[in-house]
PDB file of N, CA and C in Angstrom:
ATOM      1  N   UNK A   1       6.816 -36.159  65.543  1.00  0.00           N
ATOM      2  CA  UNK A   1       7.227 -34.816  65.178  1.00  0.00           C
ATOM      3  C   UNK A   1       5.964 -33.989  64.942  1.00  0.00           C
ATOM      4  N   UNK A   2       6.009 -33.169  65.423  1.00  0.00           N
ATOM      5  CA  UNK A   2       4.697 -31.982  65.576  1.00  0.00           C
ATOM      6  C   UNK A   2       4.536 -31.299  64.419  1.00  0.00           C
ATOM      7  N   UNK A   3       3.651 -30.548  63.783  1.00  0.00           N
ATOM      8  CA  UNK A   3       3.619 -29.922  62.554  1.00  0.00           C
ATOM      9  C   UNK A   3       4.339 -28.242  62.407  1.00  0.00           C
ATOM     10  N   UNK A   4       4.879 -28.193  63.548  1.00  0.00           N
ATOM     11  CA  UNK A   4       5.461 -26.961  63.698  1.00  0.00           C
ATOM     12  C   UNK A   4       6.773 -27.010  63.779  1.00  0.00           C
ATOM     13  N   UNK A   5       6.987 -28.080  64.338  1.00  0.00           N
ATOM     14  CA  UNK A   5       9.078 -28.719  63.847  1.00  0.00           C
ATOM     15  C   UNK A   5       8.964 -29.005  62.476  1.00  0.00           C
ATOM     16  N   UNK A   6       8.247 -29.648  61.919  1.00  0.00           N
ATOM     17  CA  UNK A   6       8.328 -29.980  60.556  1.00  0.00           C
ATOM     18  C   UNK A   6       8.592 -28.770  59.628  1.00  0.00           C
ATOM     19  N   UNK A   7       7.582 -27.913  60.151  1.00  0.00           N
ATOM     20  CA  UNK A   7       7.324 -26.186  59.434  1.00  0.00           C
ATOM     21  C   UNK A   7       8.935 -25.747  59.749  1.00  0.00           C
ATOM     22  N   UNK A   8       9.466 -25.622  61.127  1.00  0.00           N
ATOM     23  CA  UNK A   8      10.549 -24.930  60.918  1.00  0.00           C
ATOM     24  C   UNK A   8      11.908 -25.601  60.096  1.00  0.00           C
ATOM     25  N   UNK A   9      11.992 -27.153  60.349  1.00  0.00           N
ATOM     26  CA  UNK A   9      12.824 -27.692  59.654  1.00  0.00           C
ATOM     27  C   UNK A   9      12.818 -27.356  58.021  1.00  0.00           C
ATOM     28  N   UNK A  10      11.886 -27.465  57.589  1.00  0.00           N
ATOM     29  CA  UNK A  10      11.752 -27.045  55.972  1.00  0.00           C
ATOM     30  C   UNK A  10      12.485 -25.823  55.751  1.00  0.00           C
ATOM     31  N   UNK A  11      11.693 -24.770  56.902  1.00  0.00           N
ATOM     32  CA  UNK A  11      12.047 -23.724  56.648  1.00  0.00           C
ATOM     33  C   UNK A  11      13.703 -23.312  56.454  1.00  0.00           C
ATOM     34  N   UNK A  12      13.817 -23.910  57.614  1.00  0.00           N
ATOM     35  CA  UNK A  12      15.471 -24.105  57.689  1.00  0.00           C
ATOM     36  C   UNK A  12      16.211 -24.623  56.812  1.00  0.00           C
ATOM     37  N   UNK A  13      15.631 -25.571  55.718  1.00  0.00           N
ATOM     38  CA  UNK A  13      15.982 -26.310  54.427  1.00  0.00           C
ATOM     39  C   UNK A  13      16.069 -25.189  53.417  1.00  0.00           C
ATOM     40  N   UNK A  14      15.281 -24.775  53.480  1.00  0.00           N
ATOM     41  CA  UNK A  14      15.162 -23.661  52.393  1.00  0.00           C
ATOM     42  C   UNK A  14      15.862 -22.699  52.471  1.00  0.00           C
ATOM     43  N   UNK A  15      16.172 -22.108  53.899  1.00  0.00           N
ATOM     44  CA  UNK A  15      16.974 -20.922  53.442  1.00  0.00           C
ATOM     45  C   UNK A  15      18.369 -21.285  53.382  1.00  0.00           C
ATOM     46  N   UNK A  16      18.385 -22.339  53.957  1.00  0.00           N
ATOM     47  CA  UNK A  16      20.236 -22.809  53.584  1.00  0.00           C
ATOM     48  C   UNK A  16      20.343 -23.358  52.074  1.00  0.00           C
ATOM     49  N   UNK A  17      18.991 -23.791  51.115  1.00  0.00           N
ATOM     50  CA  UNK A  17      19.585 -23.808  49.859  1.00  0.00           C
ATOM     51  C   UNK A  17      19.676 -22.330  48.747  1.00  0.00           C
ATOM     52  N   UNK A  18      18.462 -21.389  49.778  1.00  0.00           N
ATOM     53  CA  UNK A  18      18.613 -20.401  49.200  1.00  0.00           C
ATOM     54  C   UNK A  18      20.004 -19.520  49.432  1.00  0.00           C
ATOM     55  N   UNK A  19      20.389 -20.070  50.454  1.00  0.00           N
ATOM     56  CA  UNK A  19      21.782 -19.464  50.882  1.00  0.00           C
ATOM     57  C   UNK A  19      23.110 -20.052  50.222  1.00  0.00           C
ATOM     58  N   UNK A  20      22.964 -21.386  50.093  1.00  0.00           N
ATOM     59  CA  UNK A  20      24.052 -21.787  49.078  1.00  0.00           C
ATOM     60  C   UNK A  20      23.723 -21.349  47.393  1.00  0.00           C
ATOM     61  N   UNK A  21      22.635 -21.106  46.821  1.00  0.00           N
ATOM     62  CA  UNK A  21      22.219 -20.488  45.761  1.00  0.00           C
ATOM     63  C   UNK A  21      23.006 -19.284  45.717  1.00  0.00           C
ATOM     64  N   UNK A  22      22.871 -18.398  46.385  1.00  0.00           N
ATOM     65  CA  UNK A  22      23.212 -17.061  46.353  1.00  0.00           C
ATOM     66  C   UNK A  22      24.767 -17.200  46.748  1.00  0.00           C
ATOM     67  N   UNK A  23      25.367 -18.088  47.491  1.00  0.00           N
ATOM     68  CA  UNK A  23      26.624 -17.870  47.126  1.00  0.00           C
ATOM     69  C   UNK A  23      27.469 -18.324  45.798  1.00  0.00           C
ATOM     70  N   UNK A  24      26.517 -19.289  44.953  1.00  0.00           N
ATOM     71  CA  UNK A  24      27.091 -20.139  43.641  1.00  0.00           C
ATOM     72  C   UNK A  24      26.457 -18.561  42.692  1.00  0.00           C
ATOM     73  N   UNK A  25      25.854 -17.734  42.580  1.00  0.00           N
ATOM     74  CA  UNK A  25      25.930 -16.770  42.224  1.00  0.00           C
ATOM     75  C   UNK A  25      26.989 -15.568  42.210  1.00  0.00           C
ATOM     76  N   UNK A  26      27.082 -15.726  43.305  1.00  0.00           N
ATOM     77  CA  UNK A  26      28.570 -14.140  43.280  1.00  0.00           C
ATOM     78  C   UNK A  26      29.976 -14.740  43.211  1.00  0.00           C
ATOM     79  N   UNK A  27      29.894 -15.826  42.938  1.00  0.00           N
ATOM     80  CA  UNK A  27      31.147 -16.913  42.907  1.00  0.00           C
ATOM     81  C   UNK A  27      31.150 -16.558  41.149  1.00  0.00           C
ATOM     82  N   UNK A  28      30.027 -16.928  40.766  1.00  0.00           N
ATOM     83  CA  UNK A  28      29.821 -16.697  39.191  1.00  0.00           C
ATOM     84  C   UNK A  28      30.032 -15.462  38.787  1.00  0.00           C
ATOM     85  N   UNK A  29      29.946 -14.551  39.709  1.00  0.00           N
ATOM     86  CA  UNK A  29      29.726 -12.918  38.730  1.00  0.00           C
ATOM     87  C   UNK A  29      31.159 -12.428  39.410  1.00  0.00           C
ATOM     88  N   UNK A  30      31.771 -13.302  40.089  1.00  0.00           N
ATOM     89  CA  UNK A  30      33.611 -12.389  40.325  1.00  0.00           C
ATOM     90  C   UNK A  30      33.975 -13.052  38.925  1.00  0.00           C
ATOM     91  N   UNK A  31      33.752 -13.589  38.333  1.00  0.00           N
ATOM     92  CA  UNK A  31      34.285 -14.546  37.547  1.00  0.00           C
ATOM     93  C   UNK A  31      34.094 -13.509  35.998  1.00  0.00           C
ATOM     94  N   UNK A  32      32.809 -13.310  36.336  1.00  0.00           N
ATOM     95  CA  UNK A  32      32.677 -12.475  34.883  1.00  0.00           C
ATOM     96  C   UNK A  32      32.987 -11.016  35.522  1.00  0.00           C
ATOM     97  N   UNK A  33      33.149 -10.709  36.665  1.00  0.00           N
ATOM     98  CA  UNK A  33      33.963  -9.043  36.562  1.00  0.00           C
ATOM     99  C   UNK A  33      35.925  -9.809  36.299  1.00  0.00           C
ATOM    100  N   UNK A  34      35.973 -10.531  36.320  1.00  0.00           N
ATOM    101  CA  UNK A  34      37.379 -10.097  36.106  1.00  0.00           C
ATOM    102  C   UNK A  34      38.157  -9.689  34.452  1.00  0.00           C
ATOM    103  N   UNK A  35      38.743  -8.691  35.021  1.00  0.00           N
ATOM    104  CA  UNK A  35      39.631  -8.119  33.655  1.00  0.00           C
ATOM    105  C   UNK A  35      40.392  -9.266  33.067  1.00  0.00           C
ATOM    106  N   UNK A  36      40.659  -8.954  31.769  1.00  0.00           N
ATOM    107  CA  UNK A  36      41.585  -9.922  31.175  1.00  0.00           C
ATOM    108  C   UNK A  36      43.101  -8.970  30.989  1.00  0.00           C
ATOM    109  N   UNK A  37      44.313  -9.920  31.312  1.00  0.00           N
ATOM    110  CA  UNK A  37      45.397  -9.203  31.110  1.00  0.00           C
ATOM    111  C   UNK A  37      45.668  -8.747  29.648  1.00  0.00           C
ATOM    112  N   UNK A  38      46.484  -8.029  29.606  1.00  0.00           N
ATOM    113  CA  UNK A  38      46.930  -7.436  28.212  1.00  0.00           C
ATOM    114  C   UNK A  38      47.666  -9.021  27.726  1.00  0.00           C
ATOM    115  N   UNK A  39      47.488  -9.303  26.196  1.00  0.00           N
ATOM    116  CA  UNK A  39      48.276 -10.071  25.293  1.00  0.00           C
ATOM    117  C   UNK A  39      50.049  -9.885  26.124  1.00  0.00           C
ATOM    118  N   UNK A  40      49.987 -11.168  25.749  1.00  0.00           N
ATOM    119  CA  UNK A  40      51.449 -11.457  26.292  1.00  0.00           C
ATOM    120  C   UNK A  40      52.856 -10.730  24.916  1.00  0.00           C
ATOM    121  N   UNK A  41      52.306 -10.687  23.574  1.00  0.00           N
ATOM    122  CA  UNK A  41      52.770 -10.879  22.598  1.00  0.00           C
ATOM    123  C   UNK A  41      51.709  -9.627  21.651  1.00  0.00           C
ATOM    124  N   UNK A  42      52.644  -9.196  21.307  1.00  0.00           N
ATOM    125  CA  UNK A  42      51.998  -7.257  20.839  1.00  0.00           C
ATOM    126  C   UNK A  42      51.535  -7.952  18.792  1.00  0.00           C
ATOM    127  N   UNK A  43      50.641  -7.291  18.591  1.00  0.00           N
ATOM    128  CA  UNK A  43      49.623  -7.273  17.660  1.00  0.00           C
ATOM    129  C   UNK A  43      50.803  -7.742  16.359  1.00  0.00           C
ATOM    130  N   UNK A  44      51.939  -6.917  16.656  1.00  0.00           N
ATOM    131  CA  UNK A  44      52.679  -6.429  15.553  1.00  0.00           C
ATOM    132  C   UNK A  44      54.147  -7.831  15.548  1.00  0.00           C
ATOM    133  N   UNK A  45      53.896  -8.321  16.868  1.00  0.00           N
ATOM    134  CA  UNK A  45      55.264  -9.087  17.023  1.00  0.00           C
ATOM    135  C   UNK A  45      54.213 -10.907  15.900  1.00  0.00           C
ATOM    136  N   UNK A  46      52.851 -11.031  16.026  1.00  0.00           N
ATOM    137  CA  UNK A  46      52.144 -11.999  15.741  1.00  0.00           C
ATOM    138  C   UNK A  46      52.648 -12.657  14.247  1.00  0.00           C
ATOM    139  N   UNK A  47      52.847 -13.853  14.124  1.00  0.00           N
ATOM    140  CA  UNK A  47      53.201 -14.769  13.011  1.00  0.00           C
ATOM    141  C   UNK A  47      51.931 -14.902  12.496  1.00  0.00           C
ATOM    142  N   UNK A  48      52.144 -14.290  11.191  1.00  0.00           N
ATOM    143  CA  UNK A  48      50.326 -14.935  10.469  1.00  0.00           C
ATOM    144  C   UNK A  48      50.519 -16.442  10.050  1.00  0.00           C
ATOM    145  N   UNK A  49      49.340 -16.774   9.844  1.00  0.00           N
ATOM    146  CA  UNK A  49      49.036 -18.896   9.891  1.00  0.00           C
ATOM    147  C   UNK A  49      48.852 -18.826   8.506  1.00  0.00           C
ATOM    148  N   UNK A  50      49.961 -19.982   8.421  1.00  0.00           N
ATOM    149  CA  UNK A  50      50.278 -20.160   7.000  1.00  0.00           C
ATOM    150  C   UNK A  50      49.056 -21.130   6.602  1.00  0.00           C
ATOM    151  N   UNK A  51      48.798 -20.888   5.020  1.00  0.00           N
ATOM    152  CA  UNK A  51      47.369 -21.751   4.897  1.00  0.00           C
ATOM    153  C   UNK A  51      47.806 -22.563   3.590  1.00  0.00           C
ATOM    154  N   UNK A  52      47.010 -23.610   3.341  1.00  0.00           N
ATOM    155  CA  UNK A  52      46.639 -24.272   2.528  1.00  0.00           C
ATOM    156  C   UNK A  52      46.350 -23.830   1.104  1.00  0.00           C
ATOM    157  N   UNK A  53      46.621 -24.108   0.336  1.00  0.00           N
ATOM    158  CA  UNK A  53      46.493 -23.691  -1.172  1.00  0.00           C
ATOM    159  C   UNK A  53      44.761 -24.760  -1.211  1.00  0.00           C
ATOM    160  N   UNK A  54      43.883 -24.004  -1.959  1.00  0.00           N
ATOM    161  CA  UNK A  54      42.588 -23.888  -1.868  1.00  0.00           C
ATOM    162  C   UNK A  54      42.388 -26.291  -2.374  1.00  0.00           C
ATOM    163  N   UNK A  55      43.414 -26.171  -3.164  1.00  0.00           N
ATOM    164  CA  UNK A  55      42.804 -27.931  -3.637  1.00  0.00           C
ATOM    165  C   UNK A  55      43.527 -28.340  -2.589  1.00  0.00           C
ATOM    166  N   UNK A  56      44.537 -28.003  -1.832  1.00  0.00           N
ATOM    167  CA  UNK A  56      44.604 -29.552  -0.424  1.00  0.00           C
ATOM    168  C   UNK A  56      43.832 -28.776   0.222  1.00  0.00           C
ATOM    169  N   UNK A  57      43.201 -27.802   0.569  1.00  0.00           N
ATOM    170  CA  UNK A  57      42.144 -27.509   1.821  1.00  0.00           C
ATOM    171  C   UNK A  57      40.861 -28.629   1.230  1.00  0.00           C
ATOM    172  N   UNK A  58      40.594 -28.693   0.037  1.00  0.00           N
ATOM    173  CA  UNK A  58      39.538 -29.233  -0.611  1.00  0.00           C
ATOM    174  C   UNK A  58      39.751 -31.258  -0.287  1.00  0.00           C
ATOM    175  N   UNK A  59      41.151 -30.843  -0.524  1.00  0.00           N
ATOM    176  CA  UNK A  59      41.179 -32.873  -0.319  1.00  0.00           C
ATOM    177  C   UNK A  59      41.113 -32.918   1.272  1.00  0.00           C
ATOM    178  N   UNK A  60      41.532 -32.099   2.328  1.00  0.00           N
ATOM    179  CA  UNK A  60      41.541 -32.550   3.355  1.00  0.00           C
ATOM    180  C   UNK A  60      40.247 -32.605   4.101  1.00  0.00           C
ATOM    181  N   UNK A  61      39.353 -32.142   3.100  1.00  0.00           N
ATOM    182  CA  UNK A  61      37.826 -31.826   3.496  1.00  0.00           C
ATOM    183  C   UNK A  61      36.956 -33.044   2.882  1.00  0.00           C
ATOM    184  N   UNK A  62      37.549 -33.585   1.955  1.00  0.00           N
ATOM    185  CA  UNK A  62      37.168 -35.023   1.640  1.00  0.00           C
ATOM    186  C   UNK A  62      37.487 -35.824   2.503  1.00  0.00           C
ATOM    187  N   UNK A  63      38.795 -35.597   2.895  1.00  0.00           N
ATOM    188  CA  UNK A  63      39.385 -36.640   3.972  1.00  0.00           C
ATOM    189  C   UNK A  63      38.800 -37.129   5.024  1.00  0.00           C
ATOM    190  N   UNK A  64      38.433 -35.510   5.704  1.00  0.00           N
ATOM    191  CA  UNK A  64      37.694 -35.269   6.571  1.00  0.00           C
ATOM    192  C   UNK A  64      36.259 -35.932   6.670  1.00  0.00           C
ATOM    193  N   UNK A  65      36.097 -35.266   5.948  1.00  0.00           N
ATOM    194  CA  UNK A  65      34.325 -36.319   5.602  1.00  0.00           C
ATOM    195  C   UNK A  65      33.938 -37.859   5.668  1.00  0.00           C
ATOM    196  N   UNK A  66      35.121 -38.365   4.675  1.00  0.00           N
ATOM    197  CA  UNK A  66      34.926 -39.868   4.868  1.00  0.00           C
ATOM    198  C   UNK A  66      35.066 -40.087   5.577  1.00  0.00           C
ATOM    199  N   UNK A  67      36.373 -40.086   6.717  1.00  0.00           N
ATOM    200  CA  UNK A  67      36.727 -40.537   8.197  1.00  0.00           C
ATOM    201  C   UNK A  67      35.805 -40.412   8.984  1.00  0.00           C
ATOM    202  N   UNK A  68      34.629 -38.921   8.591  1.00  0.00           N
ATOM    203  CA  UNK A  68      33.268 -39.392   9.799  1.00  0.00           C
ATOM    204  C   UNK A  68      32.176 -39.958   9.181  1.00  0.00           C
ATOM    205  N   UNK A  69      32.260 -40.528   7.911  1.00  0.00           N
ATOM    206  CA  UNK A  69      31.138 -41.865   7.759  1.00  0.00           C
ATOM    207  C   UNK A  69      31.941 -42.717   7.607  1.00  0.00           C
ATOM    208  N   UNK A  70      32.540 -43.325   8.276  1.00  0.00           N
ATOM    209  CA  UNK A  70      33.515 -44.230   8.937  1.00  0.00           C
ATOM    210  C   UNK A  70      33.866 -44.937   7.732  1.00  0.00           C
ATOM    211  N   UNK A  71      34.189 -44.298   6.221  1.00  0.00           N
ATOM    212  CA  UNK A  71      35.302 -44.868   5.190  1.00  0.00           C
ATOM    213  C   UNK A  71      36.821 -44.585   5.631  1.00  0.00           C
ATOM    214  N   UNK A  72      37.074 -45.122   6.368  1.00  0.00           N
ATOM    215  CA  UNK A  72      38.543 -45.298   7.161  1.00  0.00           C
ATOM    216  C   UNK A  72      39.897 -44.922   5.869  1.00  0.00           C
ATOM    217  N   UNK A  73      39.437 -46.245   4.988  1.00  0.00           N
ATOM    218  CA  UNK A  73      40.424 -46.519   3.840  1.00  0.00           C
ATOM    219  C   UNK A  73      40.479 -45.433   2.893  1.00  0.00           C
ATOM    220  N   UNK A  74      39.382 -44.778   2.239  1.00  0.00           N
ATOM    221  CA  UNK A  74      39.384 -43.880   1.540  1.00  0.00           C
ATOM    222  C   UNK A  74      39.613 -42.862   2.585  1.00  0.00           C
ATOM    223  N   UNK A  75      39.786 -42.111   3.301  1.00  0.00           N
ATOM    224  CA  UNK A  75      40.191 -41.218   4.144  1.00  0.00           C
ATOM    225  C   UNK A  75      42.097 -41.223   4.222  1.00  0.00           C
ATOM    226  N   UNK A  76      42.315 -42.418   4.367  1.00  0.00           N
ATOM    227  CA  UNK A  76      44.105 -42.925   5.046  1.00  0.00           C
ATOM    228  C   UNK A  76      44.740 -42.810   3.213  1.00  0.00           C
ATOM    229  N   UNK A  77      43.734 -43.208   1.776  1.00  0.00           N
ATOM    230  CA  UNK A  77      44.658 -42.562   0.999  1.00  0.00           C
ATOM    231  C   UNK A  77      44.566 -41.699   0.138  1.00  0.00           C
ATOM    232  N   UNK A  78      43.191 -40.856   0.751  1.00  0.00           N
ATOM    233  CA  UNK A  78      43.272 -39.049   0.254  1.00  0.00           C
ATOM    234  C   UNK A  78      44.776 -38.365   0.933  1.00  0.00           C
ATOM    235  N   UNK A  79      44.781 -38.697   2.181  1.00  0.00           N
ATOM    236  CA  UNK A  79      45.457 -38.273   3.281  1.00  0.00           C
ATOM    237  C   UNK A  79      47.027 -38.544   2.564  1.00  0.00           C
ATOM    238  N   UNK A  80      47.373 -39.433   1.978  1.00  0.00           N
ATOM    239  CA  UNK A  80      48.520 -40.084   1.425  1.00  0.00           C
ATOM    240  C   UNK A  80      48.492 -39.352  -0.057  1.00  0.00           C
ATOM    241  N   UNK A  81      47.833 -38.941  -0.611  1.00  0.00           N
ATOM    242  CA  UNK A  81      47.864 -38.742  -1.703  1.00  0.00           C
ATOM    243  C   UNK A  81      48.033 -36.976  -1.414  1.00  0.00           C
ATOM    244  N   UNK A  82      47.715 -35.961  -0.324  1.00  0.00           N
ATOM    245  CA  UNK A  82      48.318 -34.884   0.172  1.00  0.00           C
ATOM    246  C   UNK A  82      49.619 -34.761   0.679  1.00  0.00           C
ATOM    247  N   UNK A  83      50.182 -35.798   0.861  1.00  0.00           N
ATOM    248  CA  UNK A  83      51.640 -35.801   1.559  1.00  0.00           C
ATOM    249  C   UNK A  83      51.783 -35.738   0.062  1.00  0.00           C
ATOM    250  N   UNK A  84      51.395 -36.723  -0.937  1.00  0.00           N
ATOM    251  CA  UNK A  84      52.849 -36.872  -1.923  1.00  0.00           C
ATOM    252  C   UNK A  84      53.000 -35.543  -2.817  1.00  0.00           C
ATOM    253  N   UNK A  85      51.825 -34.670  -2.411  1.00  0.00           N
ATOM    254  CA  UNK A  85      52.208 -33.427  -3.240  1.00  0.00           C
ATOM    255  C   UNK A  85      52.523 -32.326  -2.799  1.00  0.00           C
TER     256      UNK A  85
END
């Protein structure tokens, strides 16, 4: 292979990745022009989220905690001890 096939083959490498580049680009930016539809469900029709009274938000945050330093047991009867109240 001669140094001038080599030259054009590259070349030819390159602009077909620069060419698939530029299409993974405008693939990306239809994506961010598109509008979002209007809410299915109007501001006023919305159910507010019922919450937690501040000490079970507090035990379930213990709960929470132990279960990720892997105290399994103390986690399963914080968790039991929120049901019974």
């Amino acid at each position: 292979m001669d140094p001038n096939e080599m030259r054009n083959r590259m070349v030819q490498h390159l602009e077909q990745m620069r060419l698939a580049k530029q299409k993974k680009k405008k693939q990306a930016n239809k994506s961010k022009n598109r509008k979002r539809s209007a809410p299915s469900v109007s501001i006023a029709e919305k159910v507010p989220k019922s919450r937690l009274n501040q000490e079970c938000q507090a035990l379930m945050g213990e709960a929470n905690m132990a279960y990720a330093h892997g105290d399994i047991q103390k986690a399963i009867r914080i968790c039991q001890e929120l049901i019974t109240k």
